[in-house]
C-alpha atoms as a PDB file:
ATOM      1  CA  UNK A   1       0.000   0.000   0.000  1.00  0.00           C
ATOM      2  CA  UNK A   2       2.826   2.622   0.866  1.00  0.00           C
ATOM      3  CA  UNK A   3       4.236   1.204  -2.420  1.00  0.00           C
ATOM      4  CA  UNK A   4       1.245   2.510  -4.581  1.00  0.00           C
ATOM      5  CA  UNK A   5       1.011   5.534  -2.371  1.00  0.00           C
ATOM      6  CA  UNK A   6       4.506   6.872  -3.241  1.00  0.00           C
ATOM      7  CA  UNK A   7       3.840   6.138  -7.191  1.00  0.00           C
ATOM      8  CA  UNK A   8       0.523   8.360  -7.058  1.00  0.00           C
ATOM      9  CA  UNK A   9       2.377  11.197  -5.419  1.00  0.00           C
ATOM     10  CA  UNK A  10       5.631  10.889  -7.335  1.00  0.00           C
ATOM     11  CA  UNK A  11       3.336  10.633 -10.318  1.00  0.00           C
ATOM     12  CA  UNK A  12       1.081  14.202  -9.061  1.00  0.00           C
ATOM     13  CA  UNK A  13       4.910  16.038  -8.466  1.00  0.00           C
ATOM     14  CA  UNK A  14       5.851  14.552 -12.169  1.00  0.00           C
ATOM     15  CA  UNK A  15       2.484  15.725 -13.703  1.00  0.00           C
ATOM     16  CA  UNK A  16       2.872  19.335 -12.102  1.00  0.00           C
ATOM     17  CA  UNK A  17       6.398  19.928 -12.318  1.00  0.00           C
ATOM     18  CA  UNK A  18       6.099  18.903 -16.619  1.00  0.00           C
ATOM     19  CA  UNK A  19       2.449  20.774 -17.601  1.00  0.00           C
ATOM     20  CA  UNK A  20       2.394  23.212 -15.324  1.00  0.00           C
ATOM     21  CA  UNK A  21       0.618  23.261 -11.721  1.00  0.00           C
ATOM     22  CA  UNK A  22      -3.222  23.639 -12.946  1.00  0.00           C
ATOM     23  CA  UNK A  23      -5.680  21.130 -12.108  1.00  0.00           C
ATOM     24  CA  UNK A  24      -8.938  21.719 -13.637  1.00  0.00           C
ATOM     25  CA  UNK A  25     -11.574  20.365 -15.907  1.00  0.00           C
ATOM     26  CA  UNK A  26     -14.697  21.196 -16.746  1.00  0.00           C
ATOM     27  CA  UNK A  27     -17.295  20.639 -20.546  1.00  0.00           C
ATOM     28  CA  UNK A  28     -17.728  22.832 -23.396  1.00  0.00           C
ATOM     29  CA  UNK A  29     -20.575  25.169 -23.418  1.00  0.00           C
ATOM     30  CA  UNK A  30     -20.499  25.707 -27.419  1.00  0.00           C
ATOM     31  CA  UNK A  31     -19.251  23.310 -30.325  1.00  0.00           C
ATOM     32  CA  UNK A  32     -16.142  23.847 -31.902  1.00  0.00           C
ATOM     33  CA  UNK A  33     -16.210  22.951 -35.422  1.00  0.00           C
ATOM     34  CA  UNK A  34     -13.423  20.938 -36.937  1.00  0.00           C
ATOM     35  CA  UNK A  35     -11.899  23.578 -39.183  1.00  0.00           C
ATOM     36  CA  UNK A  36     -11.102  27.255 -38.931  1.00  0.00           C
ATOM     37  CA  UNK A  37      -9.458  29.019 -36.212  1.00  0.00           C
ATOM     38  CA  UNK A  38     -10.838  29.160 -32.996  1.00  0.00           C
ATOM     39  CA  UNK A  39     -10.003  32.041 -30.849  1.00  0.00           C
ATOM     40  CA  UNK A  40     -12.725  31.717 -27.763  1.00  0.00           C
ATOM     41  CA  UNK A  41     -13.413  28.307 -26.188  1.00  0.00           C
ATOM     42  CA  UNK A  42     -16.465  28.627 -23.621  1.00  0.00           C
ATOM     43  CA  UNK A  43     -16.724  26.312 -20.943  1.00  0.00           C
ATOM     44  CA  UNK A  44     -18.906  25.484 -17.807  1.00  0.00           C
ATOM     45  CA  UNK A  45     -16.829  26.627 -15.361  1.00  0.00           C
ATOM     46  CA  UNK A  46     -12.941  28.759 -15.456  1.00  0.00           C
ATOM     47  CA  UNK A  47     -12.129  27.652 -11.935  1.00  0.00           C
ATOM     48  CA  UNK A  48      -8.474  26.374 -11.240  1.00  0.00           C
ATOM     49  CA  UNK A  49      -7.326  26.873 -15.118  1.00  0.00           C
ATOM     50  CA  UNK A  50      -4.001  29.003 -14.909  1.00  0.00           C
ATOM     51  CA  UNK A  51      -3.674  32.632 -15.793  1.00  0.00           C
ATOM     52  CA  UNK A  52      -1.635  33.270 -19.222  1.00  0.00           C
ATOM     53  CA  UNK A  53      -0.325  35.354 -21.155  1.00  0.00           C
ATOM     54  CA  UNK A  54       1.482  35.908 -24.998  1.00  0.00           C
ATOM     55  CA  UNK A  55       5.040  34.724 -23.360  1.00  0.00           C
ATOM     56  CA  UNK A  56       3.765  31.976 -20.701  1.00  0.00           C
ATOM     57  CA  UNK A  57       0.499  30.623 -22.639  1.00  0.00           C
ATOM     58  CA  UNK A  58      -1.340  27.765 -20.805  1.00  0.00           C
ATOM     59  CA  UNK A  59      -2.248  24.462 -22.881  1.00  0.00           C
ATOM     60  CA  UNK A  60      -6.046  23.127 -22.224  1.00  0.00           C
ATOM     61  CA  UNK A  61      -7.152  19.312 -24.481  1.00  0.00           C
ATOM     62  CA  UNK A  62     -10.122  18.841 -25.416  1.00  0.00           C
ATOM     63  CA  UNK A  63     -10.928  14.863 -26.825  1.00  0.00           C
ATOM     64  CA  UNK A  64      -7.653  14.456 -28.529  1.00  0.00           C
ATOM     65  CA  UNK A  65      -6.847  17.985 -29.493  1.00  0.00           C
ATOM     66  CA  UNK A  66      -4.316  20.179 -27.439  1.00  0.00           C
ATOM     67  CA  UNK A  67      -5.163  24.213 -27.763  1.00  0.00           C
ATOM     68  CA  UNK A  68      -3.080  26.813 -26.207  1.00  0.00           C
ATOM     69  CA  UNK A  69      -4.210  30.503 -24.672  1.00  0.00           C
ATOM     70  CA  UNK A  70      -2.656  33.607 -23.764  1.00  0.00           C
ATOM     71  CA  UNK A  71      -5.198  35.536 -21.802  1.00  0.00           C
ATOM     72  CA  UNK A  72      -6.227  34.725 -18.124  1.00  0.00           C
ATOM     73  CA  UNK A  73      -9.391  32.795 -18.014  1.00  0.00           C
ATOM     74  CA  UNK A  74     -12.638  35.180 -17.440  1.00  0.00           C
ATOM     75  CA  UNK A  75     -14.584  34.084 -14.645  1.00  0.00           C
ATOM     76  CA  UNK A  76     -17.553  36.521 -15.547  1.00  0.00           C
ATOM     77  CA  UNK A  77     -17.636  34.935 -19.025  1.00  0.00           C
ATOM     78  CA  UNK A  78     -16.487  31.442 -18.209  1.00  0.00           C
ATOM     79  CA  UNK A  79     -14.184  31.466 -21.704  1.00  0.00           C
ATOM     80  CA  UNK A  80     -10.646  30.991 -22.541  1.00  0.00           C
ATOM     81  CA  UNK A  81      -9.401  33.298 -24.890  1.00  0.00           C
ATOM     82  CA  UNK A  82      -6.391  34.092 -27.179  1.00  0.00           C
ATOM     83  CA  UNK A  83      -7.062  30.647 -28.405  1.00  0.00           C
ATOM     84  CA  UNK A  84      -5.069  28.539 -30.668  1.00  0.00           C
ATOM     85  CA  UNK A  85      -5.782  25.112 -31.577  1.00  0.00           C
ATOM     86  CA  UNK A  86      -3.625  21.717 -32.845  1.00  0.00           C
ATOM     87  CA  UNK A  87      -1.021  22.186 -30.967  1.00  0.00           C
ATOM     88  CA  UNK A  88       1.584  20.214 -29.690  1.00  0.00           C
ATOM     89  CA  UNK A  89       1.489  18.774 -26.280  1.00  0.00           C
ATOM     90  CA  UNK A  90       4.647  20.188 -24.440  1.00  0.00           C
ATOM     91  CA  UNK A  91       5.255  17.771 -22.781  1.00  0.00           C
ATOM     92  CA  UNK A  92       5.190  14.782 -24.893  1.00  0.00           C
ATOM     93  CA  UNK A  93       5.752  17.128 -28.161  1.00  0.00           C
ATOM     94  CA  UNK A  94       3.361  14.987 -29.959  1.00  0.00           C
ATOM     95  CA  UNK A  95       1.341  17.218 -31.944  1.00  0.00           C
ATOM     96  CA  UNK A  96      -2.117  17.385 -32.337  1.00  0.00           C
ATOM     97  CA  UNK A  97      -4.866  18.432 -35.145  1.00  0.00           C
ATOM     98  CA  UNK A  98      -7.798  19.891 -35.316  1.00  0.00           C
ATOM     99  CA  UNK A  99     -10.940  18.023 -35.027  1.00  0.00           C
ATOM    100  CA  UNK A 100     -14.500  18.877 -34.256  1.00  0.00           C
ATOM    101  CA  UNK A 101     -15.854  18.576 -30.618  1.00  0.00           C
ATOM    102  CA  UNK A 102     -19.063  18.417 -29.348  1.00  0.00           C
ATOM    103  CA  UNK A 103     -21.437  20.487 -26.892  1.00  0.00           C
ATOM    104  CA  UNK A 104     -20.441  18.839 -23.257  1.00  0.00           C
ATOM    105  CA  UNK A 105     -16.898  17.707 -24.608  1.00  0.00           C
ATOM    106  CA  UNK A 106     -14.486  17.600 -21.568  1.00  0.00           C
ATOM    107  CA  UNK A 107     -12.009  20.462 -21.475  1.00  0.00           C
ATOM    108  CA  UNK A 108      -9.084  19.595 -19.053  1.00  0.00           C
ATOM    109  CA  UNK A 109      -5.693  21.153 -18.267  1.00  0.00           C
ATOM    110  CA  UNK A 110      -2.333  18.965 -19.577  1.00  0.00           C
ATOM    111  CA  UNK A 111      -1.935  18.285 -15.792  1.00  0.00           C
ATOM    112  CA  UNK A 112      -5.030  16.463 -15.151  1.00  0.00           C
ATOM    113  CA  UNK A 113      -4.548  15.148 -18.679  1.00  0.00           C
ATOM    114  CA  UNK A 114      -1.216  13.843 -17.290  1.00  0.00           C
ATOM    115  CA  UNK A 115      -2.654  12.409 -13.800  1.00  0.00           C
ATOM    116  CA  UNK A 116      -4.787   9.931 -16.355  1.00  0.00           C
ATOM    117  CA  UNK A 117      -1.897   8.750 -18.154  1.00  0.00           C
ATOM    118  CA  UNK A 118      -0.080   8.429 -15.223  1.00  0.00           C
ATOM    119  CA  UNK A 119      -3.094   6.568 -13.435  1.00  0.00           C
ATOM    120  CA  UNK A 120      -4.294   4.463 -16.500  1.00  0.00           C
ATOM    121  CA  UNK A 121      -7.834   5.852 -16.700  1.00  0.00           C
ATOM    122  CA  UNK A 122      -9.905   9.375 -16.548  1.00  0.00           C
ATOM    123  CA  UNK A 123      -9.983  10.521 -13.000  1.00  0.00           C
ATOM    124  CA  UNK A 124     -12.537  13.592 -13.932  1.00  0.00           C
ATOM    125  CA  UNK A 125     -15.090  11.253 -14.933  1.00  0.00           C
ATOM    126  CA  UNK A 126     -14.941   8.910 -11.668  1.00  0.00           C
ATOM    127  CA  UNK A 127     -16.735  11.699  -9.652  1.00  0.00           C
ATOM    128  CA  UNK A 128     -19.739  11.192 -12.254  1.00  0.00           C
ATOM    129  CA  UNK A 129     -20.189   7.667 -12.292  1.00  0.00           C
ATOM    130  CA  UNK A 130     -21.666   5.422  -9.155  1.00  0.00           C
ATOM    131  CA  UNK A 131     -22.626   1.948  -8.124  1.00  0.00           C
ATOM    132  CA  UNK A 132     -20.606  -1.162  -7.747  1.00  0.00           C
ATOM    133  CA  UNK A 133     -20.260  -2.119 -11.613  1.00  0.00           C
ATOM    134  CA  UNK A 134     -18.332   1.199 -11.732  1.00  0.00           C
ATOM    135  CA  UNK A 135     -16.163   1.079  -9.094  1.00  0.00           C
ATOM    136  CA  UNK A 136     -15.157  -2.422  -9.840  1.00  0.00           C
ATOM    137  CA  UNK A 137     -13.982  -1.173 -13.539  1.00  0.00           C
ATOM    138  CA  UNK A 138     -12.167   1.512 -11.963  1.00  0.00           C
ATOM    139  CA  UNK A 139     -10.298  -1.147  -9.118  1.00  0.00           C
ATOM    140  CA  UNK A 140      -9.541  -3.126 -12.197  1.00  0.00           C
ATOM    141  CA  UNK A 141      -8.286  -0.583 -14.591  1.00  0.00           C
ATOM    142  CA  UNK A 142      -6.111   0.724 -11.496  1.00  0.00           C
ATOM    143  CA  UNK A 143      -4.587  -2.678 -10.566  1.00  0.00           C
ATOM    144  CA  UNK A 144      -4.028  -3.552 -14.554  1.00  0.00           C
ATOM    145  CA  UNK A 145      -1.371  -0.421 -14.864  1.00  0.00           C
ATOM    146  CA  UNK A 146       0.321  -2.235 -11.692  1.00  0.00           C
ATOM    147  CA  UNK A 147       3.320  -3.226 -14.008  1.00  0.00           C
ATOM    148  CA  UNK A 148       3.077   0.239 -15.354  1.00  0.00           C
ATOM    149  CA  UNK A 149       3.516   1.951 -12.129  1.00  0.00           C
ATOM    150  CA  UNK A 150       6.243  -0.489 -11.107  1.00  0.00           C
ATOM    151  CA  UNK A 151       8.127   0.266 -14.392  1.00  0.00           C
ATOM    152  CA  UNK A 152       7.796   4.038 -14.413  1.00  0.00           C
ATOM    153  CA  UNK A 153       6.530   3.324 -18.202  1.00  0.00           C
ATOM    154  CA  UNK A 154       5.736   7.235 -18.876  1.00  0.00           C
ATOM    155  CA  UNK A 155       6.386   9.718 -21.715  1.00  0.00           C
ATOM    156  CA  UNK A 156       8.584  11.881 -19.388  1.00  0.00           C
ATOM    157  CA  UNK A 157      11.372   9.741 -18.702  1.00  0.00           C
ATOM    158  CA  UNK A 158      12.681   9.134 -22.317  1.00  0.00           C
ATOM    159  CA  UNK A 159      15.187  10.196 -23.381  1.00  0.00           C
ATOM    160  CA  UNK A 160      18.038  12.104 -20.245  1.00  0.00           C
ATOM    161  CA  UNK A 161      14.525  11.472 -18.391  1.00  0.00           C
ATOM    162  CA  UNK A 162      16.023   7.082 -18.322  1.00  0.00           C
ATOM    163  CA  UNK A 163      18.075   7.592 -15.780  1.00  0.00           C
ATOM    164  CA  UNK A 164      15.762   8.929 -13.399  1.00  0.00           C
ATOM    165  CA  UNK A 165      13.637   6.047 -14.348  1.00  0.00           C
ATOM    166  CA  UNK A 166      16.276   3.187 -13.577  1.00  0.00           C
ATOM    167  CA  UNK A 167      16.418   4.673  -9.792  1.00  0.00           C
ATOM    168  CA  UNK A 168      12.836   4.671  -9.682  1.00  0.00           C
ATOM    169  CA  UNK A 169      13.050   1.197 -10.926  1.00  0.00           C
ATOM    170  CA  UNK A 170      15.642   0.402  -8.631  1.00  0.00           C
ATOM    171  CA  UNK A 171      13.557   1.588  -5.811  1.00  0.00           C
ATOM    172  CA  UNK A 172      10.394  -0.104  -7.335  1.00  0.00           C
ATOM    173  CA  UNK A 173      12.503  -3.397  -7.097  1.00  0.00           C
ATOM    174  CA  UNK A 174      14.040  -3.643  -4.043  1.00  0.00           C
ATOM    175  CA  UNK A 175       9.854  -2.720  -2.271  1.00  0.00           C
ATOM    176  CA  UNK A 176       9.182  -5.949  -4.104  1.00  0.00           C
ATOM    177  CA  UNK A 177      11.218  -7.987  -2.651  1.00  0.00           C
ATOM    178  CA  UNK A 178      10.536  -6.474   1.138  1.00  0.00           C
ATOM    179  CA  UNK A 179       6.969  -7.190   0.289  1.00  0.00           C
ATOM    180  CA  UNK A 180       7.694 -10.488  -0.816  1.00  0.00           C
ATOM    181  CA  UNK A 181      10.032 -11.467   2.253  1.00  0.00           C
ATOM    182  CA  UNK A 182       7.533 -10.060   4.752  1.00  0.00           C
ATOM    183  CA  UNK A 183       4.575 -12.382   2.830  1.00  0.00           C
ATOM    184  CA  UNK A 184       6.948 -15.104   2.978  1.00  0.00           C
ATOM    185  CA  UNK A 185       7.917 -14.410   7.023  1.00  0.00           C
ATOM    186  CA  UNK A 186       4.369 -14.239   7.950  1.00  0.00           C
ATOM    187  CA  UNK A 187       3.423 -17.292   6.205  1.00  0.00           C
ATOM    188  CA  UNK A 188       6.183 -19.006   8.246  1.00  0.00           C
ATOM    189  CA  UNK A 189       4.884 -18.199  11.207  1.00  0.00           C
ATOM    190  CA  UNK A 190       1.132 -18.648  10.688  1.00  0.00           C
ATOM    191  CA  UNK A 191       1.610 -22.382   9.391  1.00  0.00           C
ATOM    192  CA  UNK A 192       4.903 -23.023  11.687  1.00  0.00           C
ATOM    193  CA  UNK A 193       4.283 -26.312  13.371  1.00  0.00           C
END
């Protein structure tokens, strides 16, 4: 359990330190089309996106399209402005294109973005959805990534990023083996005769 604990944090420090330090998502209040330039994107709700400007501009995605903006975020309004869409993702540098996206469409910053990479599924829909069937999917998709957390198998450590990755690994490794000693010392002593 402390095991998976440390990942999740090391992975939220990771996340914030490469997009950013804005958590926030929210849904699109108006369609964007698939072509032509899109200057305003109006959302639900402004809260927690990061201020910006034409030097530091803050990166939002929206379905599989990244979009950049250089104006703080207008609570009155609830928009982002100074808009520019299919860009690339700075922190992966995989680029992105345009594409159309619908009323509702979730709008999210790169950090929470991140956080479901990192995790393996999207944590901003888990608040939405209830019942056992749910949560069950969710346990499952979490303990699936298992060898993913173990691994460090992220974006962010290729290339110089590898090195950091093999200590992590390292580190990954030798709670493994704790684990497994302390299973195998408590069996001992539960079935010692």
């Amino acid at each position: 359990m402390y095991f998976l604990s440390f990942v999740t944090i090391i992975g939220f420090i990771l996340t914030a330190l490469l997009a950013g330090g804005g958590f926030a998502a929210t849904q699109l209040t108006l369609a964007i089309p698939a072509s032509g330039a899109v200057t305003t994107i109006h959302v639900s709700d402004v809260t927690g996106f990061l201020d910006a400007d034409a030097l530091h501009p803050a990166y939002v995605q929206i379905d599989d399209e990244v979009f950049y903006y250089t104006n703080d975020p207008d609570p009155l309004l609830e928009e982002l402005t100074g808009c520019m869409r299919a860009q690339a993702d700075p922190q992966t540098t995989v680029a992105s294109s345009a594409q159309a996206h619908a009323l509702g469409s979730e709008v999210a910053t790169l950090d929470v973005k991140g956080i479901d990479s990192f995790m393996g599924y999207n944590i901003t829909s888990t608040g939405a959805t209830f019942g056992a069937f749910s949560a069950m999917t969710l346990l499952g998709k979490f303990f699936t990534n298992i060898p993913k957390y173990i691994e460090f198998d992220y974006p962010w450590f290729n290339g110089m990023g590898q090195l950091i990755r093999y200590c992590l690994f390292a580190f990954s490794m030798g709670f493994i083996l704790s684990f497994a000693i302390a299973l195998i010392s408590t069996a001992f002593g539960i079935f010692k005769p």
